[in-house]
C-alpha atoms as a PDB file:
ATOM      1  CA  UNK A   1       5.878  -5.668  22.898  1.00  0.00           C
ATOM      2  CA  UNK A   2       9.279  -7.390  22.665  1.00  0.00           C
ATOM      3  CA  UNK A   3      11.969  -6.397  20.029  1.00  0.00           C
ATOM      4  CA  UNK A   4      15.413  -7.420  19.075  1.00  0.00           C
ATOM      5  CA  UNK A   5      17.722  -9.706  16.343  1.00  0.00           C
ATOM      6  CA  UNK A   6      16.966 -11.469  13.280  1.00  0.00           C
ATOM      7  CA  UNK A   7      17.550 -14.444  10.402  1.00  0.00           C
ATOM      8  CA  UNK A   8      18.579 -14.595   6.744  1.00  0.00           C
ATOM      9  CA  UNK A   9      18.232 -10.951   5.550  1.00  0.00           C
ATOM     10  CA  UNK A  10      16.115 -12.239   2.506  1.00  0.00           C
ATOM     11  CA  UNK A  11      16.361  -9.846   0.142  1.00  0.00           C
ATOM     12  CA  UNK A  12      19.005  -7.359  -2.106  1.00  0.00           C
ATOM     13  CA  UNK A  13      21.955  -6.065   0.473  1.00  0.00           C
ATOM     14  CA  UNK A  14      22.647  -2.495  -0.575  1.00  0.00           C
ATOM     15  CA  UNK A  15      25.722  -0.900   1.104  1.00  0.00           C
ATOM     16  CA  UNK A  16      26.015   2.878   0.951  1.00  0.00           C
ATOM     17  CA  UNK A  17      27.895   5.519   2.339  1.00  0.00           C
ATOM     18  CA  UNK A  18      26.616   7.162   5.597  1.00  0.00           C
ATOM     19  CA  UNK A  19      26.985  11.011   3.705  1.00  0.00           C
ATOM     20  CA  UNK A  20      24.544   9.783   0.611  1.00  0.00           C
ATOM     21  CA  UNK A  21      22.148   8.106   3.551  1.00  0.00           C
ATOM     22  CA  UNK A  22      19.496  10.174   3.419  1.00  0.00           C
ATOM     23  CA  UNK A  23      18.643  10.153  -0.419  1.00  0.00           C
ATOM     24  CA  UNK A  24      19.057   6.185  -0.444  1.00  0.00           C
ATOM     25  CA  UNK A  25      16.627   5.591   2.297  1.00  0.00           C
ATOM     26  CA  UNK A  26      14.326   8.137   0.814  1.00  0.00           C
ATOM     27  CA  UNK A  27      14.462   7.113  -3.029  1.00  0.00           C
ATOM     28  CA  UNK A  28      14.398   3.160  -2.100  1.00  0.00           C
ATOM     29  CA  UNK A  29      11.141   1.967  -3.752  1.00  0.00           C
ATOM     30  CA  UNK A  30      10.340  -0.659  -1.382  1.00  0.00           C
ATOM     31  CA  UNK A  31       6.918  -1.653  -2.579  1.00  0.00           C
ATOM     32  CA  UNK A  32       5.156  -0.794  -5.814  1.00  0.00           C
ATOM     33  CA  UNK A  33       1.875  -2.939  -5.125  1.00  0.00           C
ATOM     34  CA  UNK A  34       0.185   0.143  -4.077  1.00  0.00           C
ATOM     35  CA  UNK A  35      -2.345   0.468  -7.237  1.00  0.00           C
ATOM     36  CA  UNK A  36      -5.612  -0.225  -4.628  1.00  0.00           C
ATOM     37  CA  UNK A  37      -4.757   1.448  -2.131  1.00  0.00           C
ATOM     38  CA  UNK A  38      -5.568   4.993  -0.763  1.00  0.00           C
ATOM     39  CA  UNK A  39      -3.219   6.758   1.765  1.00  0.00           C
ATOM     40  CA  UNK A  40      -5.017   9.460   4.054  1.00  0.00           C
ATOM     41  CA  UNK A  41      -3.768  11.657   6.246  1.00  0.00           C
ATOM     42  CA  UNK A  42      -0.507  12.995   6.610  1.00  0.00           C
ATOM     43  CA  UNK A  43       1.050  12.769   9.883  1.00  0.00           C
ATOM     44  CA  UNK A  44       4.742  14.439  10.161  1.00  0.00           C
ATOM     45  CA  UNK A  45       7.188  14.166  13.216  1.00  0.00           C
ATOM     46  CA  UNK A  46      10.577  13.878  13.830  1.00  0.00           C
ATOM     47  CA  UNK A  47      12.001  10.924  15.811  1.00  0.00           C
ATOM     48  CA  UNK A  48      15.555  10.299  17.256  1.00  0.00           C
ATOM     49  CA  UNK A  49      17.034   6.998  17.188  1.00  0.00           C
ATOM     50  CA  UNK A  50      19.960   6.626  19.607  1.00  0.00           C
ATOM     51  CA  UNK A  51      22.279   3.395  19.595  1.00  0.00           C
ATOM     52  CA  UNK A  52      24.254   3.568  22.829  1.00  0.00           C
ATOM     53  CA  UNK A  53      27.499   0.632  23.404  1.00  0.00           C
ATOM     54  CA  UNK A  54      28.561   0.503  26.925  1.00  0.00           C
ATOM     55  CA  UNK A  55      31.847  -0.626  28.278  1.00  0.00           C
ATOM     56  CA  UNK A  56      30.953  -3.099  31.434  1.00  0.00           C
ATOM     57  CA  UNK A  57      34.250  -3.194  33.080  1.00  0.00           C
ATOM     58  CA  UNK A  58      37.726  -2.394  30.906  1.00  0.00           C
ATOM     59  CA  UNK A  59      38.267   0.047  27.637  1.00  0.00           C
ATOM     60  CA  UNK A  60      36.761  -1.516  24.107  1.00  0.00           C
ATOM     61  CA  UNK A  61      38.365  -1.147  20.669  1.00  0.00           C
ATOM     62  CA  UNK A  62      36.531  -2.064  17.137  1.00  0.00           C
ATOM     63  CA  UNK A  63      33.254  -2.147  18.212  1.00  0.00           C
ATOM     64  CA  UNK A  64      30.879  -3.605  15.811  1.00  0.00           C
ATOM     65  CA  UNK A  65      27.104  -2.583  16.364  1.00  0.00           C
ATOM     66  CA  UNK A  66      23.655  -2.864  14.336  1.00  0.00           C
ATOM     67  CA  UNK A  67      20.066  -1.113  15.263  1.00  0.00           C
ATOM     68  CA  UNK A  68      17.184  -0.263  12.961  1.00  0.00           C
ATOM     69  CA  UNK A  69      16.748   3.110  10.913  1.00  0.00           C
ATOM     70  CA  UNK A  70      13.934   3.885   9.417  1.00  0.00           C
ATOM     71  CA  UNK A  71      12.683   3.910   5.242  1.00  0.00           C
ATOM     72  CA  UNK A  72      10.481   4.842   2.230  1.00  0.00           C
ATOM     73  CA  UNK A  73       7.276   3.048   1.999  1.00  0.00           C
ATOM     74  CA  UNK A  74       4.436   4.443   0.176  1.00  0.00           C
ATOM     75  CA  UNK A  75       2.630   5.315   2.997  1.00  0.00           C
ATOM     76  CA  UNK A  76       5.718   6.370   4.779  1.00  0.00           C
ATOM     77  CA  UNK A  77       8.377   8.988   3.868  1.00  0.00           C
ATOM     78  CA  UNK A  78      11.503  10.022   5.825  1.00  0.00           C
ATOM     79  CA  UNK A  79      14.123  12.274   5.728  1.00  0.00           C
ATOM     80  CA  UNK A  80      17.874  12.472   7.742  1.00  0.00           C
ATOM     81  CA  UNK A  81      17.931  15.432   9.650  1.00  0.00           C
ATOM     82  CA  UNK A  82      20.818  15.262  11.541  1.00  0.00           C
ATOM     83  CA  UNK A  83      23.803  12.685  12.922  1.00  0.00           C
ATOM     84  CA  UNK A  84      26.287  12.117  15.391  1.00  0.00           C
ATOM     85  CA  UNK A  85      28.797   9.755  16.382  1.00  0.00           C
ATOM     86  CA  UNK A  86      32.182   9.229  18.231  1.00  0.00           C
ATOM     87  CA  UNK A  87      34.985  10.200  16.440  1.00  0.00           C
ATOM     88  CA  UNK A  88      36.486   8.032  14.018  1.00  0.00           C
ATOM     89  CA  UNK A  89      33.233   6.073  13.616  1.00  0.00           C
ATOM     90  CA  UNK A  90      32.053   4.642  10.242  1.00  0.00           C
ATOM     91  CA  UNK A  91      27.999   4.478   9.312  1.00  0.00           C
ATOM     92  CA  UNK A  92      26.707   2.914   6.688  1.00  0.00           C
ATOM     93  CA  UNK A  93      23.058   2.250   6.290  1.00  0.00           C
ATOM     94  CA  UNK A  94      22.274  -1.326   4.807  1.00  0.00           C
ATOM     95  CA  UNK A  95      18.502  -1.608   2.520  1.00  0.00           C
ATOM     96  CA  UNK A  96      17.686  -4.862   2.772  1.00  0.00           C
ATOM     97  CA  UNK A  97      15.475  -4.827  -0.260  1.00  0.00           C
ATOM     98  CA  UNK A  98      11.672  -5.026   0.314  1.00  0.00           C
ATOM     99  CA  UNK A  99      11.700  -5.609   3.864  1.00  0.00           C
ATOM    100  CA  UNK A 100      13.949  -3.313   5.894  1.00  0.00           C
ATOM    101  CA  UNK A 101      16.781  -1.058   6.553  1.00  0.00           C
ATOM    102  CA  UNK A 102      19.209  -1.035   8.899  1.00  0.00           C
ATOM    103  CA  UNK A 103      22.630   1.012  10.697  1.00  0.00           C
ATOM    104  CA  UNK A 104      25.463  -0.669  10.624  1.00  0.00           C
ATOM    105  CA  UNK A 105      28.625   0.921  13.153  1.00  0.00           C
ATOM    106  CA  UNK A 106      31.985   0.577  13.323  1.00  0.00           C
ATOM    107  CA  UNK A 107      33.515   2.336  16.364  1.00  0.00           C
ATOM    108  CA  UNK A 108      36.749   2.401  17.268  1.00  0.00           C
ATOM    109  CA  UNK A 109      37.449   3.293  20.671  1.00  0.00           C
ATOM    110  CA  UNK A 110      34.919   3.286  23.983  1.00  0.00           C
ATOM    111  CA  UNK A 111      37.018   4.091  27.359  1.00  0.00           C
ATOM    112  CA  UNK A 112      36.709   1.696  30.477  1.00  0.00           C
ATOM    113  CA  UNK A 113      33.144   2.486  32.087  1.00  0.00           C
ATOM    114  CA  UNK A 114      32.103   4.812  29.258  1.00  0.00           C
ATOM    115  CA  UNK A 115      29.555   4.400  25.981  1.00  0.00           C
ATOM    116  CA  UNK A 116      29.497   5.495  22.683  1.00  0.00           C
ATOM    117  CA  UNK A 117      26.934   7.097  21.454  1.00  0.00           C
ATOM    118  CA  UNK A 118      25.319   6.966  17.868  1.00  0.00           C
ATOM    119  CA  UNK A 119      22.396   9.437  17.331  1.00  0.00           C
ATOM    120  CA  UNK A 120      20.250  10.027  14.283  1.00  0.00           C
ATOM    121  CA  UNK A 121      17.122  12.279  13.737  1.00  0.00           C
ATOM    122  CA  UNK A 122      14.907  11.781  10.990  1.00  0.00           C
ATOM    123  CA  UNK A 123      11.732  13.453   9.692  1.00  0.00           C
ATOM    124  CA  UNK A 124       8.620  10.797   9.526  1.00  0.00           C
ATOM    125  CA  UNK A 125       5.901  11.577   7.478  1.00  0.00           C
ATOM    126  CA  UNK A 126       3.155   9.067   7.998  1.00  0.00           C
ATOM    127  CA  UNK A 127      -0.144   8.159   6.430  1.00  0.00           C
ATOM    128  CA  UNK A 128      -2.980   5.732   6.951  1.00  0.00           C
ATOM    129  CA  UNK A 129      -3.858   3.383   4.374  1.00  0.00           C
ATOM    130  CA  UNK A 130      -7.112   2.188   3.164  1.00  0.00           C
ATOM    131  CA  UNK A 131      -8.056  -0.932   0.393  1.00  0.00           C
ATOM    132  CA  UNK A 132     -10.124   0.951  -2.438  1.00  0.00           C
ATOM    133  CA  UNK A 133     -10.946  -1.697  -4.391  1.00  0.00           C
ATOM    134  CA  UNK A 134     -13.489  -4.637  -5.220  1.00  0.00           C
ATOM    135  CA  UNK A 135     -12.437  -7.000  -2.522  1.00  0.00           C
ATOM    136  CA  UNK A 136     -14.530  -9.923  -4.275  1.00  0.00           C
ATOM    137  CA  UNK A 137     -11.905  -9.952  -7.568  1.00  0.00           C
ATOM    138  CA  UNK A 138      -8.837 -10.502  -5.946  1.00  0.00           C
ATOM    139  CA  UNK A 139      -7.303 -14.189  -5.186  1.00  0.00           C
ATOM    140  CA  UNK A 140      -4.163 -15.699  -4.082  1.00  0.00           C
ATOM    141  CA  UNK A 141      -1.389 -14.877  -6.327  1.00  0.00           C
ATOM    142  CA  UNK A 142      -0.488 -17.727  -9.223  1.00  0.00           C
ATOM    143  CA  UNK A 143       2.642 -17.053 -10.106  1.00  0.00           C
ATOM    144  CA  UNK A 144       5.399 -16.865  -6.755  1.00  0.00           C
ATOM    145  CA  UNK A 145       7.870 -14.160  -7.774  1.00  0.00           C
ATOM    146  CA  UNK A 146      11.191 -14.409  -5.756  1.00  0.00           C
ATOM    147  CA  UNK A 147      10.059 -11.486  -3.591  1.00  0.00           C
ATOM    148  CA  UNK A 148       6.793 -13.129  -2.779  1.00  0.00           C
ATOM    149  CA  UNK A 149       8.615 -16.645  -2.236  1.00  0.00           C
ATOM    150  CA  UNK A 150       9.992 -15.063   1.040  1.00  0.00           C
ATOM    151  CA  UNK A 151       6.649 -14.344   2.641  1.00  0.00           C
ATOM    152  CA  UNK A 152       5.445 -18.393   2.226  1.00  0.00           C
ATOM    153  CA  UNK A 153       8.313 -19.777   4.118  1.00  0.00           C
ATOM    154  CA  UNK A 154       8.634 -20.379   7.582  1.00  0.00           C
ATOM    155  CA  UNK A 155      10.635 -17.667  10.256  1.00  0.00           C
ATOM    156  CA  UNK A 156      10.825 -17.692  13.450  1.00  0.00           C
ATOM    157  CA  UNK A 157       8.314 -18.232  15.551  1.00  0.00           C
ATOM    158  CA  UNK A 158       6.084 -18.999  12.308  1.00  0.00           C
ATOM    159  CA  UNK A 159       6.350 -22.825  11.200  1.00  0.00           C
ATOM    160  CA  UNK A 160       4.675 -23.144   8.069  1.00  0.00           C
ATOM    161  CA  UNK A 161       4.646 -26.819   8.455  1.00  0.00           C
ATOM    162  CA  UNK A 162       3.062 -27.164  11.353  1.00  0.00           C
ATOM    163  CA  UNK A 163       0.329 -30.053  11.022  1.00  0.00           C
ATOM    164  CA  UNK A 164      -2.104 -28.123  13.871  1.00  0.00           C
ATOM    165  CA  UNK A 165      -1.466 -25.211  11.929  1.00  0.00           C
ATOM    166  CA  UNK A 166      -2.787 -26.741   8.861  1.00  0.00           C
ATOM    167  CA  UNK A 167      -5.646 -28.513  10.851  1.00  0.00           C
ATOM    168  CA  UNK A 168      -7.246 -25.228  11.615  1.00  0.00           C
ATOM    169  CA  UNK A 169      -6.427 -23.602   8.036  1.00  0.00           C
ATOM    170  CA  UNK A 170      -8.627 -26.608   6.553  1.00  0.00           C
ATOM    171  CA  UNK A 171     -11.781 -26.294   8.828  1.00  0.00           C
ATOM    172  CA  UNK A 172     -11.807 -22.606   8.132  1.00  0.00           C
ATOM    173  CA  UNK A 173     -10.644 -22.502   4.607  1.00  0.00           C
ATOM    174  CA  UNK A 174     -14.845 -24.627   4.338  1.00  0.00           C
ATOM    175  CA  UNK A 175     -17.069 -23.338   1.792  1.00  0.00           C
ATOM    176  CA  UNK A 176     -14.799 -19.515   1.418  1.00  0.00           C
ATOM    177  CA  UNK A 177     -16.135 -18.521  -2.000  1.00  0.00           C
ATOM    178  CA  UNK A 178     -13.401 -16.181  -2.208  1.00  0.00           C
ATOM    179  CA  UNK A 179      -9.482 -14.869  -1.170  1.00  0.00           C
ATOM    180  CA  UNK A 180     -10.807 -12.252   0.829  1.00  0.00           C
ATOM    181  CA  UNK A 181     -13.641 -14.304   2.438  1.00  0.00           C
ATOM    182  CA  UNK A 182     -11.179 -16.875   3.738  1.00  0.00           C
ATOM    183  CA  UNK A 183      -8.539 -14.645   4.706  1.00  0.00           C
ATOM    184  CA  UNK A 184     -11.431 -12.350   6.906  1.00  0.00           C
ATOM    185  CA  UNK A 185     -11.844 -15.751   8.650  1.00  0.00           C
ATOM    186  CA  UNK A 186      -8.310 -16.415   9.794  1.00  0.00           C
ATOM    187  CA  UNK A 187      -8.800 -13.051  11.014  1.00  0.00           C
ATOM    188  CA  UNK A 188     -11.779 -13.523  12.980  1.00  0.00           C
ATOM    189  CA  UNK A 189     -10.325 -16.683  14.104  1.00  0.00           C
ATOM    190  CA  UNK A 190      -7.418 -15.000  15.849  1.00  0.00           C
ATOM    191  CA  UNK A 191      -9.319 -12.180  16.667  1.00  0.00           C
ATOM    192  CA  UNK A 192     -12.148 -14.517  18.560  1.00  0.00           C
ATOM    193  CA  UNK A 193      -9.885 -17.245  19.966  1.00  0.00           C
ATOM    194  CA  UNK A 194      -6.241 -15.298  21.233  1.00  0.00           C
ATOM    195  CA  UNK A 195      -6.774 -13.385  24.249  1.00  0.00           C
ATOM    196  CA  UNK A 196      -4.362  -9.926  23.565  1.00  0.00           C
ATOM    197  CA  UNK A 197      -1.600 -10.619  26.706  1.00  0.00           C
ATOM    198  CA  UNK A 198       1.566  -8.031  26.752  1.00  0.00           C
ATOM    199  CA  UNK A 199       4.437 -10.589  26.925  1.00  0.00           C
ATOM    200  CA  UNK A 200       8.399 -11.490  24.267  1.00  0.00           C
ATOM    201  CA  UNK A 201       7.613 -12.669  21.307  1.00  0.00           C
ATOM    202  CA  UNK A 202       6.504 -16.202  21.753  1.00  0.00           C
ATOM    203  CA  UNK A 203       5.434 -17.110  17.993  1.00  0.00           C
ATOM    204  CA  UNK A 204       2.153 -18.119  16.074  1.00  0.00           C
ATOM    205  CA  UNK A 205       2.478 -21.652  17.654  1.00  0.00           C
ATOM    206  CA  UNK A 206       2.264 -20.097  21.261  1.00  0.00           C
ATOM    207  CA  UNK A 207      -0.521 -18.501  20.361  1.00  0.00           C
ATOM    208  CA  UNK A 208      -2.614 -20.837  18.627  1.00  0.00           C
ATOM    209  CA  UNK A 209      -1.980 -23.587  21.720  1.00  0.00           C
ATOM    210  CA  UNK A 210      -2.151 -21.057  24.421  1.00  0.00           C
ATOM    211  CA  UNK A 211      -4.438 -18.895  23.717  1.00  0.00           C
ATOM    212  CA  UNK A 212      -3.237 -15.841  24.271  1.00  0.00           C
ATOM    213  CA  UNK A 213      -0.559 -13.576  23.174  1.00  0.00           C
ATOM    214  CA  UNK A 214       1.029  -9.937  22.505  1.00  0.00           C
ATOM    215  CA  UNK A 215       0.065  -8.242  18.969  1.00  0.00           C
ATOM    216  CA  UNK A 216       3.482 -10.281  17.505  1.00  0.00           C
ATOM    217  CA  UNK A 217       1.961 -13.576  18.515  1.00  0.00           C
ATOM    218  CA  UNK A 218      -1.390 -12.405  17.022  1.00  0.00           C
ATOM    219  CA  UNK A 219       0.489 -11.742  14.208  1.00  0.00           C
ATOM    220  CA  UNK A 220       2.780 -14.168  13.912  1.00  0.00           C
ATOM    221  CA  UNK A 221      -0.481 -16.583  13.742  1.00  0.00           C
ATOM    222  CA  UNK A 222      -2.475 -14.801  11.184  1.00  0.00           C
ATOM    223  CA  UNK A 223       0.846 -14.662   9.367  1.00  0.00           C
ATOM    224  CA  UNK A 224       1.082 -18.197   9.172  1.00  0.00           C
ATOM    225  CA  UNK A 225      -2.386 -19.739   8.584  1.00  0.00           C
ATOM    226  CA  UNK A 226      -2.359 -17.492   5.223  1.00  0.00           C
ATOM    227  CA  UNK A 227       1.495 -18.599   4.545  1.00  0.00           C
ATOM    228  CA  UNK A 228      -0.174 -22.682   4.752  1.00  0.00           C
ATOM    229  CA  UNK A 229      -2.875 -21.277   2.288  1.00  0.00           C
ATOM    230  CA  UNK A 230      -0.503 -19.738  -0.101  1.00  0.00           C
ATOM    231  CA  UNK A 231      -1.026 -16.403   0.721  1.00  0.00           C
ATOM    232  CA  UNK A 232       1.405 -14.174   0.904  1.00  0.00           C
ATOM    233  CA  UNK A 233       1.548 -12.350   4.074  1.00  0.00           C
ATOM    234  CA  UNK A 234       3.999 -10.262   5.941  1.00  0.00           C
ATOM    235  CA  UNK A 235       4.879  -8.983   9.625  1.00  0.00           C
ATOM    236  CA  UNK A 236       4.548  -4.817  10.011  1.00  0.00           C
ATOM    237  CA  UNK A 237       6.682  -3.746  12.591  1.00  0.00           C
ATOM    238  CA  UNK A 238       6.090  -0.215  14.252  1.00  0.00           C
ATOM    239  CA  UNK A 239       7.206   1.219  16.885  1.00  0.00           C
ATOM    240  CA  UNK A 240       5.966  -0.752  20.462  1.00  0.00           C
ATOM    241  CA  UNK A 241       3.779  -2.662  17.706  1.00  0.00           C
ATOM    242  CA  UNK A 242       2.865  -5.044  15.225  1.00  0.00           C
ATOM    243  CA  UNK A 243       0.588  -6.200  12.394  1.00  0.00           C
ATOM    244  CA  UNK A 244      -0.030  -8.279   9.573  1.00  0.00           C
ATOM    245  CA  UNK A 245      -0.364  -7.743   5.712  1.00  0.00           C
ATOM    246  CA  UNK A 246      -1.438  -9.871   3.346  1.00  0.00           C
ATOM    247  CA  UNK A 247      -0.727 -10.187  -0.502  1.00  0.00           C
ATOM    248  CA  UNK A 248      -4.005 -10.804  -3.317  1.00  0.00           C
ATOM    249  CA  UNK A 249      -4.315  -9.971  -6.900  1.00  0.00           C
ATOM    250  CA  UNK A 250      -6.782  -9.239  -9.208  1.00  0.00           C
ATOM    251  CA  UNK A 251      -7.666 -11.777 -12.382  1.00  0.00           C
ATOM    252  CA  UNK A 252      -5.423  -9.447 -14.122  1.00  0.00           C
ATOM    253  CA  UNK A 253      -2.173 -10.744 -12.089  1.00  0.00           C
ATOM    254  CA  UNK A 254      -1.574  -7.262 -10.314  1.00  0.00           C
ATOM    255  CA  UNK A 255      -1.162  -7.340  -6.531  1.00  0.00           C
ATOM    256  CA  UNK A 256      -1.481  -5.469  -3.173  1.00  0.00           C
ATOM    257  CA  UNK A 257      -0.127  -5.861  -0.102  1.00  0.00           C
ATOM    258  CA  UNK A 258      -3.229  -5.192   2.217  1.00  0.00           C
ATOM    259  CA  UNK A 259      -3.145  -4.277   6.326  1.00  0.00           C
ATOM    260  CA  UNK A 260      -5.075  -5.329   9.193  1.00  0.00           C
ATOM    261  CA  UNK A 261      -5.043  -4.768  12.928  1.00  0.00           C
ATOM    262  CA  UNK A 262      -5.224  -8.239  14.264  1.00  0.00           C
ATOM    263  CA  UNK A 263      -4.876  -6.687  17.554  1.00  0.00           C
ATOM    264  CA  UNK A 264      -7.040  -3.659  19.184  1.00  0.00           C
ATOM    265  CA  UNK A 265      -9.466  -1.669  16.907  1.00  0.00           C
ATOM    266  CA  UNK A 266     -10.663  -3.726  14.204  1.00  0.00           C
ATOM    267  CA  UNK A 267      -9.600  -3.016  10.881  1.00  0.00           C
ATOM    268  CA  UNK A 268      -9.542  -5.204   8.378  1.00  0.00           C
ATOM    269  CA  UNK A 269      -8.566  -3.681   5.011  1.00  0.00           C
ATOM    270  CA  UNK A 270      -7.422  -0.523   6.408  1.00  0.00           C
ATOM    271  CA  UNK A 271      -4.764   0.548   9.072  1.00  0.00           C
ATOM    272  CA  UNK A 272      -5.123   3.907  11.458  1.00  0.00           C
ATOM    273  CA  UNK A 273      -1.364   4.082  12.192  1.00  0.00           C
ATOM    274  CA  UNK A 274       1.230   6.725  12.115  1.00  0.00           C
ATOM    275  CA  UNK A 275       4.371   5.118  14.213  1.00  0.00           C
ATOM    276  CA  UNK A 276       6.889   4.768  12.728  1.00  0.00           C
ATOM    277  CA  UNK A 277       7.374   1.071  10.248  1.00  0.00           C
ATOM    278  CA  UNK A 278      10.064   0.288  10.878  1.00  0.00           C
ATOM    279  CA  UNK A 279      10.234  -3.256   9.067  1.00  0.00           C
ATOM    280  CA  UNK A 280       8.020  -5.496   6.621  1.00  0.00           C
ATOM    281  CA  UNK A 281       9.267  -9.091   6.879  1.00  0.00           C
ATOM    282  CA  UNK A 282       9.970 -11.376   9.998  1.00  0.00           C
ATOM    283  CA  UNK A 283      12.760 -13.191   9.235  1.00  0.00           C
ATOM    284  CA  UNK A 284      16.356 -11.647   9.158  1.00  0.00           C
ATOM    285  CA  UNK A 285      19.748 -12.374   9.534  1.00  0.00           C
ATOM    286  CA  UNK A 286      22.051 -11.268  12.589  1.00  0.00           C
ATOM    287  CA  UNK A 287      26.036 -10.893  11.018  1.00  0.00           C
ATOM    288  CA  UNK A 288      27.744 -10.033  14.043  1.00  0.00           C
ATOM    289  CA  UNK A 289      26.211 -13.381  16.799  1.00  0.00           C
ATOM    290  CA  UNK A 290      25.282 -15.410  13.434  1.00  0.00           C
ATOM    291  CA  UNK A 291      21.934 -16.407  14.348  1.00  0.00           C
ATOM    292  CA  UNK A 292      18.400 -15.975  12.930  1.00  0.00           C
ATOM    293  CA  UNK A 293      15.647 -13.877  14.209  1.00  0.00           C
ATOM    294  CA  UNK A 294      12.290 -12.350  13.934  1.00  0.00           C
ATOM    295  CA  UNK A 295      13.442  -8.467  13.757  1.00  0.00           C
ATOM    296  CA  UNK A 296      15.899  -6.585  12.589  1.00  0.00           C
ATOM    297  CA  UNK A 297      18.945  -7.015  14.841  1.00  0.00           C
ATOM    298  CA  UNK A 298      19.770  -4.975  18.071  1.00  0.00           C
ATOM    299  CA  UNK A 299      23.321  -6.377  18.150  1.00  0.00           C
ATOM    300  CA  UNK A 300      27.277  -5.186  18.822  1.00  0.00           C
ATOM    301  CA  UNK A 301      30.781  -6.931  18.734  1.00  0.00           C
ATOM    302  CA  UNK A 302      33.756  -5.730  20.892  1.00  0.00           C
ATOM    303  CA  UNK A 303      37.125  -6.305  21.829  1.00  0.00           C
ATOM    304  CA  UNK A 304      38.798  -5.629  24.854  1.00  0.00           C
ATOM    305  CA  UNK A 305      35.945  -6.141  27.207  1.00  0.00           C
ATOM    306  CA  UNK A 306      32.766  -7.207  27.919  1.00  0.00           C
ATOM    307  CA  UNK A 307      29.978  -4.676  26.168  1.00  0.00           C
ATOM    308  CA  UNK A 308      26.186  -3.794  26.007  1.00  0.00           C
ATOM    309  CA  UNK A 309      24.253  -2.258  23.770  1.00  0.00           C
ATOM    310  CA  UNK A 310      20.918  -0.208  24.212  1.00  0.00           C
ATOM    311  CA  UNK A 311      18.840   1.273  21.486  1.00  0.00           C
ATOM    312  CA  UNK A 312      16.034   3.739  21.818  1.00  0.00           C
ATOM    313  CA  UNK A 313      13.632   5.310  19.659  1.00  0.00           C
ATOM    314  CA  UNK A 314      11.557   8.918  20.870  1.00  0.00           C
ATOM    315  CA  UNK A 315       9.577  11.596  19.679  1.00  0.00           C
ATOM    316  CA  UNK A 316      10.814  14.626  19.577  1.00  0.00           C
END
């Protein structure tokens, strides 16, 4: 599984001061379409996230760097347990509203041949999540709220306007008597027809032509045959993996986002998961090399000399 950068962060910016970090990221209500859904289990760990900005040859001075933290989801709590940084450095943590949150560093000072190091450990507590109600009375939204507007649209590596794309989505969408129905079938379909490969993040394209792909393709592909339908649906990104959700309603108008495994054990439904999410959305944007991407951005400005930056994620 490949990671790193991002496109238009899609969404409410909220800026906030690294000391009041931990209660932001744990009171952000990031979804509220929970009202079918069941959340079993609860699996708690703590996990350290360390941003590291090396110096490849002379000294560096205002260093710039991005990597992302983890937040609030109903099936997901977390808590800051600890920090540290070089001295002088700044932290703030950015909630991109809905989809993602992420560290945002401002170093001063990294000597010739050395790196700065930014580590954070947070408390996970993680639960599996299960669809509880009558699959048969939901359908594809009516009404496109702002927030749902973003999952329709193309991102990278999902091009809602692909006419192949839009081929397939008409065979299969044949004689689906109902939301769930058809989206079970673009889920068999990718299920059936990609062969699971470990490889970057090639896109939904890739996979539909090719064949094959890593659980992001897989993804990426279910993600866009129910985008051409005018479904809602969503990119889950975990730690070393991926998966879809999709959005339905009941005749009422109330929603829920719904997971599936598109790759390994089949769940439709229902996910068994308890890494870490660490994003719901694929298309964000990277501030600091201005360019659009799939995740949230590994990235890091310098001056002085050339730099590198490394970020890591482990259990502890």
């Amino acid at each position: 599984m490949s990671l790193f950068t991002r496109r238009e962060a899609l969404g409410t910016l909220a800026s906030v001061p690294f000391a009041t970090c931990q209660f932001a990221l744990a009171q952000q209500p990031m979804s509220q379409n929970d009202f079918r859904l069941t959340y079993v289990g609860n699996n708690r760990y703590r996990m350290k996230f360390t941003l590291l900005v090396h110096s490849q040859g002379t000294a560096l001075r205002r260093i710039t760097a991005t990597c992302p933290i983890p937040t609030s989801w109903p099936e997901q709590t977390v808590k800051l347990v600890s920090q540290s940084a070089p001295q002088g450095s700044r932290l703030r943590a950015i909630l991109i509203a809905g989809q993602a949150a992420y560290l945002h560093c401002s170093i001063p000072y990294v000597s010739a041949g050395g790196t700065g190091t930014v580590e954070q450990i947070y408390e996970i507590q993680r639960s599996n999540v299960r669809f509880a109600g009558n699959p048969q009375t939901l359908k594809a939204p009516e009404t496109i709220t702002p927030e749902l507007r973003t999952f329709l649209k193309s991102s990278p590596g999902i091009n809602v306007a692909d006419k192949r794309l839009a081929g397939l989505v008409n065979q299969l969408s044949q004689d689906r008597s109902s939301a769930w129905d058809l989206v079970r079938t673009f889920y068999d379909w990718v299920r059936n027809n990609v062969r699971y490969q470990l490889m970057d993040y090639q896109g939904a394209q890739f996979a539909f032509l090719k064949r094959r792909g890593d659980c992001e393709d897989m993804t990426a592909l279910f993600v866009a045959l129910c985008r051409i339908k005018k479904i809602p649906a969503r990119t889950v990104w975990v730690h070393e993996h991926a998966y879809p959700e999709f959005y339905l309603e009941e005749e009422s108008g109330k929603g829920v986002w719904i997971p599936c495994q598109i790759s390994g054990s089949e769940e439709f439904g229902r996910i068994t998961e308890d890494e870490v999410i660490l994003q719901k959305g694929d298309s964000f944007e990277d501030n600091i090399l201005n360019k659009t991407s799939h995740y949230v951005p590994v990235s890091v400005r310098a001056f002085g000399g050339r730099v590198k930056v490394d970020n890591r994620r482990t259990r502890i």
